[in-house]
Protein backbone atom coordinates (compact mmCIF):
# COMPACT_ATOMS: atom_id res chain seq x y z
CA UNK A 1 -1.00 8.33 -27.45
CA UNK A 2 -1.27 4.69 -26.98
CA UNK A 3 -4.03 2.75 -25.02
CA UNK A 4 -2.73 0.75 -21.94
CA UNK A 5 -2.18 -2.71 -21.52
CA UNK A 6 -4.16 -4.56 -18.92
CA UNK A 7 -1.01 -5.45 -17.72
CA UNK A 8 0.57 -1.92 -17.51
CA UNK A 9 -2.54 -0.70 -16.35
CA UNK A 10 -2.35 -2.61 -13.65
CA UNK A 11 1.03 -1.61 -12.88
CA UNK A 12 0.03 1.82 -13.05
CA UNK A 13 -2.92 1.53 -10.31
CA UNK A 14 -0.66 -0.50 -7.96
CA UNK A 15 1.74 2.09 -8.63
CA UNK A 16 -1.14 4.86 -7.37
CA UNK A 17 -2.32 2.63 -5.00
CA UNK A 18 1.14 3.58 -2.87
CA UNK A 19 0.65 7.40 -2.17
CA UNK A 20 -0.59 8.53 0.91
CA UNK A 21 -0.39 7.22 4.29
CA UNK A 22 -2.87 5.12 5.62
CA UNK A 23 -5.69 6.35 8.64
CA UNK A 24 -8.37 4.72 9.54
CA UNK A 25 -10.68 7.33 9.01
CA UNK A 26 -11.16 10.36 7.01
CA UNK A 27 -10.61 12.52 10.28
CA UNK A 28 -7.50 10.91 11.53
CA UNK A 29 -6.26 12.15 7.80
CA UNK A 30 -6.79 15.24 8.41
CA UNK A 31 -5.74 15.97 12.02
CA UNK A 32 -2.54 14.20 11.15
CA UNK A 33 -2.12 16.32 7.66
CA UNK A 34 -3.73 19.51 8.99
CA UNK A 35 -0.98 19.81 12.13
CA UNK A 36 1.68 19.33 9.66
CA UNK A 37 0.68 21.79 7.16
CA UNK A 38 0.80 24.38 10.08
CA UNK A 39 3.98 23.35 11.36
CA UNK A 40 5.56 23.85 7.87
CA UNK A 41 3.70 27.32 8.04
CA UNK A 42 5.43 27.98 10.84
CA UNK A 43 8.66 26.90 9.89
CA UNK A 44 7.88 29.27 6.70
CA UNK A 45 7.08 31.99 8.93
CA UNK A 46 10.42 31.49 11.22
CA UNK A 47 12.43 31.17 7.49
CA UNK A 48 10.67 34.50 6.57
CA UNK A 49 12.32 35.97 9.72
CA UNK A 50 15.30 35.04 9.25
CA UNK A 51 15.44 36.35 6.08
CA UNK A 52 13.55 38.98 5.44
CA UNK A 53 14.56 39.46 1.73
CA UNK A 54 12.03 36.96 1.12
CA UNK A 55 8.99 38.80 2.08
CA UNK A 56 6.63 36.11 1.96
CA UNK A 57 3.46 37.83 1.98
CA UNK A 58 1.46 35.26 -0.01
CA UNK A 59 0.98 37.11 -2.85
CA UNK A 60 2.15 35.68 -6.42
CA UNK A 61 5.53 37.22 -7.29
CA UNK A 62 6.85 36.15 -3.64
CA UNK A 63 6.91 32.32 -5.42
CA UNK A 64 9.46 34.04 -7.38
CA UNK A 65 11.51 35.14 -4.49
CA UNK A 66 11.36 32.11 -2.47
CA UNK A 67 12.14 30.14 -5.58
CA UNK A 68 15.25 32.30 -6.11
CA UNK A 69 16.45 31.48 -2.56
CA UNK A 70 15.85 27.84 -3.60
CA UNK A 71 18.18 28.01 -6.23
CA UNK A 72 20.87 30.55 -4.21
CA UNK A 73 20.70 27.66 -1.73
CA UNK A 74 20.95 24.28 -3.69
CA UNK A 75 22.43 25.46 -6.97
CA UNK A 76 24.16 28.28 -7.13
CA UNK A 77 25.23 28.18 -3.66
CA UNK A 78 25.37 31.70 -3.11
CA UNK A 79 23.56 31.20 0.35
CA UNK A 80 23.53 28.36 3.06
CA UNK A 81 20.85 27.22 4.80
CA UNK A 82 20.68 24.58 7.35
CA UNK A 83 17.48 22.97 5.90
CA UNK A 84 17.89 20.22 3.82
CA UNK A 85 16.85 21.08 -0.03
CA UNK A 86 14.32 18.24 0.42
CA UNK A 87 12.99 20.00 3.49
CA UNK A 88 12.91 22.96 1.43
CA UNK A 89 11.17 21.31 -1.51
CA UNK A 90 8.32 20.64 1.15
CA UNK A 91 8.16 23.77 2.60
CA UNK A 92 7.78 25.52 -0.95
CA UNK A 93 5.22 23.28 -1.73
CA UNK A 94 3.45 23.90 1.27
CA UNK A 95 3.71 27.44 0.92
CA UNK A 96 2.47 27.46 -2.69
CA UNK A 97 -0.60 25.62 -1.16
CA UNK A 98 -1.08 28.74 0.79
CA UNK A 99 -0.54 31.31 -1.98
CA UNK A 100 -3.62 29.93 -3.28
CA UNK A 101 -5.54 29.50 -0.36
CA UNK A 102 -4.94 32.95 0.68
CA UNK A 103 -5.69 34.59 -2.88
CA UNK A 104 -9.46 33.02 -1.95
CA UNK A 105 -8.52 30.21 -5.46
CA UNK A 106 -8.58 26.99 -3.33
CA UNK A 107 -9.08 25.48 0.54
CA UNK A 108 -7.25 22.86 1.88
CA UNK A 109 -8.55 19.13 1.41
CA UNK A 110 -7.50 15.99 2.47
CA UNK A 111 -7.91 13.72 0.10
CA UNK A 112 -8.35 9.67 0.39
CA UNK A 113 -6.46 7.50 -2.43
CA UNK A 114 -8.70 6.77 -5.00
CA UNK A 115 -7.05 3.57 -5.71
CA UNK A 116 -6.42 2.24 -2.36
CA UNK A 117 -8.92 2.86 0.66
CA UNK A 118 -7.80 4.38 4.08
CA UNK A 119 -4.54 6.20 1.87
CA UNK A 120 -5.07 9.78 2.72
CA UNK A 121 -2.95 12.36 0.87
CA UNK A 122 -3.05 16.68 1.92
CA UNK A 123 -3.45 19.22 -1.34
CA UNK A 124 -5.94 22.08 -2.37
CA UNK A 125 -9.32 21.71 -3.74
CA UNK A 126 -9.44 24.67 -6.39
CA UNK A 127 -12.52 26.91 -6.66
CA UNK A 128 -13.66 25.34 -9.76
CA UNK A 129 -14.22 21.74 -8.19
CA UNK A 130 -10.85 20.04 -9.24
CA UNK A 131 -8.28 18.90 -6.73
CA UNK A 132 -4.65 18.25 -6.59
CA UNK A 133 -1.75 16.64 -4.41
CA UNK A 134 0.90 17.96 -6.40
CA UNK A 135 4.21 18.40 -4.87
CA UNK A 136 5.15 21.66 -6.76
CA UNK A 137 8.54 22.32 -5.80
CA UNK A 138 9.96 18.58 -5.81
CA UNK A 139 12.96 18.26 -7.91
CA UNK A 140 12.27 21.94 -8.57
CA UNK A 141 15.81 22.07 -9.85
CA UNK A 142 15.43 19.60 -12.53
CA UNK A 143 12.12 20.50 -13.66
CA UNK A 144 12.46 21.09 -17.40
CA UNK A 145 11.97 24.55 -19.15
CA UNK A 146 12.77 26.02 -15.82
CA UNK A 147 15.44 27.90 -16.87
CA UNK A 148 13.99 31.41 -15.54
CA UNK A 149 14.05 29.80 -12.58
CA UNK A 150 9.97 31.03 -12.02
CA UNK A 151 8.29 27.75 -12.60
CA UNK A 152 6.23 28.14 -9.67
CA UNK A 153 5.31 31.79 -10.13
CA UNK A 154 4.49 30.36 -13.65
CA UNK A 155 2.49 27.54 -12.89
CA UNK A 156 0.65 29.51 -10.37
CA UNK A 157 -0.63 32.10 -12.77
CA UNK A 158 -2.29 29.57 -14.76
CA UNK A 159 -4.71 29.58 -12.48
CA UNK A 160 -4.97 32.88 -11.93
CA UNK A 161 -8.14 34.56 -13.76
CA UNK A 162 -7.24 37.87 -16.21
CA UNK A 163 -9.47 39.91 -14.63
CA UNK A 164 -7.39 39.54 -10.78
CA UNK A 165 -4.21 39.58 -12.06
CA UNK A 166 -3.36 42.55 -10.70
CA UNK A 167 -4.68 42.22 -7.46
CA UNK A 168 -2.68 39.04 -7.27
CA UNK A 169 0.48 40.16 -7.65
């Protein structure tokens, strides 16, 4: 691995300095980020209705049924669905967020840019002190080694301790 230029370095924190969406304060952030992330909840929770093969119960393995109506969706086809896959990409992330949340392994956060003040960005802070904005399910399609189609049942259970495996599931 190769050190940075100054140049590209700087590239890379203007680059950073993009994500998020600007409040004035730390409290806007997260009454803004907080509403959505229950109104994609809910939209998961009308989606669960309306199909309830899906069964999303927040445990682990129902990542691996709502990524399988991903694919049946967008790739294969095999099903229709009137949100768009980018939509979908959101609300899979969102509900990912959740999985954790719920399995007591992280709390929502709002978290301001660290390269660019007032940029506010929603993710989970995990038990163990480290935090993440990760869209999980963008491009979830194209993500390489994904060709189980589990990658966010897999990615998931990296976190996931030995010991509460099972009571995961």
């Amino acid at each position: 691995m190769r050190k940075l230029s100054d140049e590209e370095a700087k590239e890379l924190e203007d680059a950073l300095a993009q994500n998020g969406f600007e409040f004035d304060t730390q409290e806007e952030a997260e009454t803004f980020f907080f509403a959505q992330r229950d109104r994609d909840l809910e939209d998961i929770a009308k989606l669960n209705v309306t199909n309830p093969e899906l069964d999303l119960n927040f445990r682990a393995e129902s990542l691996q049924r709502f990524e399988d109506f991903y694919f049946k969706c967008y790739v294969d086809k095999t099903l229709s669905s009137e949100i768009l896959k980018e939509r979908m990409e959101e609300l899979l992330t969102q509900y990912m967020r959740q999985v954790f949340v719920s399995n007591e392994m992280a709390e929502w956060m709002v978290f301001e840019n660290d390269f660019a003040e007032g940029q506010y960005e929603l993710g989970i802070l995990y038990g163990y002190g480290s935090g993440t904005m990760e869209h999980y399910a963008e491009g979830l399609d194209k993500k390489e080694d994904n060709d189980n189609r589990t990658y966010l049942f897999d990615k998931f259970m990296l976190y996931v301790p030995e010991e509460r495996q099972n009571e995961i599931l």
